[in-house]
C-alpha atoms as a PDB file:
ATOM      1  CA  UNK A   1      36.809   2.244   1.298  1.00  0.00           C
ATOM      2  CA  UNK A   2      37.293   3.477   4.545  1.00  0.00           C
ATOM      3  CA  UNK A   3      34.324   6.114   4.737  1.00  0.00           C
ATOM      4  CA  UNK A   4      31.911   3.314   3.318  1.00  0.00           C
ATOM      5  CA  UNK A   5      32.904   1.622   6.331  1.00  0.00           C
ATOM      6  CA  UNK A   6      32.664   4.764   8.845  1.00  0.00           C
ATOM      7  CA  UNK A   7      29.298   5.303   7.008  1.00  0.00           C
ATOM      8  CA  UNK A   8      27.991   1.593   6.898  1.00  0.00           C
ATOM      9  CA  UNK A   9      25.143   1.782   9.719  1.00  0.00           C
ATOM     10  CA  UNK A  10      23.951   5.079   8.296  1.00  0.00           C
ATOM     11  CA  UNK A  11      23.528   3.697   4.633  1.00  0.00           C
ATOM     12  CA  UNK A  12      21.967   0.627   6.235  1.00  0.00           C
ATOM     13  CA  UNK A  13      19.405   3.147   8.218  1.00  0.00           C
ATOM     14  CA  UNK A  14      18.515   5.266   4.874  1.00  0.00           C
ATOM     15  CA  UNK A  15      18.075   1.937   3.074  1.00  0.00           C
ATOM     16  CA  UNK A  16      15.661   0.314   5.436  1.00  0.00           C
ATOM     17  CA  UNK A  17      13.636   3.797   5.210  1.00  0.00           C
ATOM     18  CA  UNK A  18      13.378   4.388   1.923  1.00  0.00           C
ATOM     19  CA  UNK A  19      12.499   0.321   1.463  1.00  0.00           C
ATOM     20  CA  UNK A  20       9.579   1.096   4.011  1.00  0.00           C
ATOM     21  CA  UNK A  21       8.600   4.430   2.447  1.00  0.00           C
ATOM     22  CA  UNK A  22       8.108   3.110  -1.411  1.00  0.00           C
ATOM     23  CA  UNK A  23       6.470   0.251   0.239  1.00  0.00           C
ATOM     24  CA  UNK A  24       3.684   2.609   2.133  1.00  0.00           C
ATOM     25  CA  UNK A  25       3.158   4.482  -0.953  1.00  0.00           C
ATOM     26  CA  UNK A  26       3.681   1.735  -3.884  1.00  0.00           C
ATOM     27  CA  UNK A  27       2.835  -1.521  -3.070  1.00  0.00           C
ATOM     28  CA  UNK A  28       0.196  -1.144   0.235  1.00  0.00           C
ATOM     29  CA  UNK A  29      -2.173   0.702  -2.228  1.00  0.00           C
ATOM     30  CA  UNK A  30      -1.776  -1.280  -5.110  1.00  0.00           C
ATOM     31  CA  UNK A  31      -2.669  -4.364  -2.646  1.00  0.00           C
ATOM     32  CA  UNK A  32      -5.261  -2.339  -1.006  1.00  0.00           C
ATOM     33  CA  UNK A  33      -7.267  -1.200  -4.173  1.00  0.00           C
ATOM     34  CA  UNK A  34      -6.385  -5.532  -5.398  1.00  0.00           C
ATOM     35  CA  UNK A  35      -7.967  -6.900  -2.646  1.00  0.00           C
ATOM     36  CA  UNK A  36     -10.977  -4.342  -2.750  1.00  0.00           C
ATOM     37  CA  UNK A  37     -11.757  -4.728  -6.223  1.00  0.00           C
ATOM     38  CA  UNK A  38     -11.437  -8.651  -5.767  1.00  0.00           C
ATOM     39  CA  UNK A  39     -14.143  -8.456  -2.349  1.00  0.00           C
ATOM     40  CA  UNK A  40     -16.871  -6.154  -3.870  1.00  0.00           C
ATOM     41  CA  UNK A  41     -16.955  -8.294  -7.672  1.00  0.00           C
ATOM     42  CA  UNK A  42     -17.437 -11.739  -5.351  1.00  0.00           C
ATOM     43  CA  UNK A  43     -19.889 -10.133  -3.286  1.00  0.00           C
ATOM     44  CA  UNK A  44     -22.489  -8.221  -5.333  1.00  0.00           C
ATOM     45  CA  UNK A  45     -23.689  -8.388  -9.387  1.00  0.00           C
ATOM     46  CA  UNK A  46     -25.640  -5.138  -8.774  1.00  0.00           C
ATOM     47  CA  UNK A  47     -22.564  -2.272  -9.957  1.00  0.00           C
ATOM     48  CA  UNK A  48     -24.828  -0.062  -8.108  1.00  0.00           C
ATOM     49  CA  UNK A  49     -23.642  -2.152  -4.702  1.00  0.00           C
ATOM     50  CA  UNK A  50     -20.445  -2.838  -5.922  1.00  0.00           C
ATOM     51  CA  UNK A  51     -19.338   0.689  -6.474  1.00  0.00           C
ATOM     52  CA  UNK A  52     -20.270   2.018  -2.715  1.00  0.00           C
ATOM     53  CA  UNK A  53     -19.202  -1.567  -1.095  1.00  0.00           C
ATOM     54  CA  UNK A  54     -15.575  -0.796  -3.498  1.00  0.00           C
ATOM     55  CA  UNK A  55     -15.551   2.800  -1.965  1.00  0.00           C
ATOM     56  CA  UNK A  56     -16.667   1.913   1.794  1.00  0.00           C
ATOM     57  CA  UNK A  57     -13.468  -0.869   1.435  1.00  0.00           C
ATOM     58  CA  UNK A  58     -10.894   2.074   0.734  1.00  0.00           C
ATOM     59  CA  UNK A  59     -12.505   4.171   3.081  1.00  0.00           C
ATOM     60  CA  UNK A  60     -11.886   1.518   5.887  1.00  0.00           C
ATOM     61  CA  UNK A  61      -8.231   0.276   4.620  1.00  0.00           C
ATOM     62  CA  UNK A  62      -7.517   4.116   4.907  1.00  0.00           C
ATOM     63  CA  UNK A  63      -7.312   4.930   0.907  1.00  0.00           C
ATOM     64  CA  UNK A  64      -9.577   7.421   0.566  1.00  0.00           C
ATOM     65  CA  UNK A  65     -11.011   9.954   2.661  1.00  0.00           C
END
């Protein structure tokens, strides 16, 4: 019990950046690619314009290159 408590603030520290890693990499894309898909199908009924508006929404939320 007594090295959980020497070791408290560094188990707090790991915690907090592994919470904000698998939420960079899980959930901000799967929002991202939720909220694109949602925009473009409201916008446009032509999949012609919906695939490059879908594409031109990652590209400017930073999924894809």
């Amino acid at each position: 019990m007594e090295k959980l408590k020497q070791y408290k603030y560094i188990i707090l520290i790991a915690l907090i950046i592994l919470g904000f890693i698998f939420y960079w990499f899980q959930i901000r894309p799967t929002q991202i690619v939720k909220n694109c898909t949602k925009e473009t199908n409201n916008l446009f009924s032509n999949p012609q314009f919906r695939e490059s508006d879908y594409k031109l929404c990652l590209r400017l939320h930073g999924l894809e290159k």
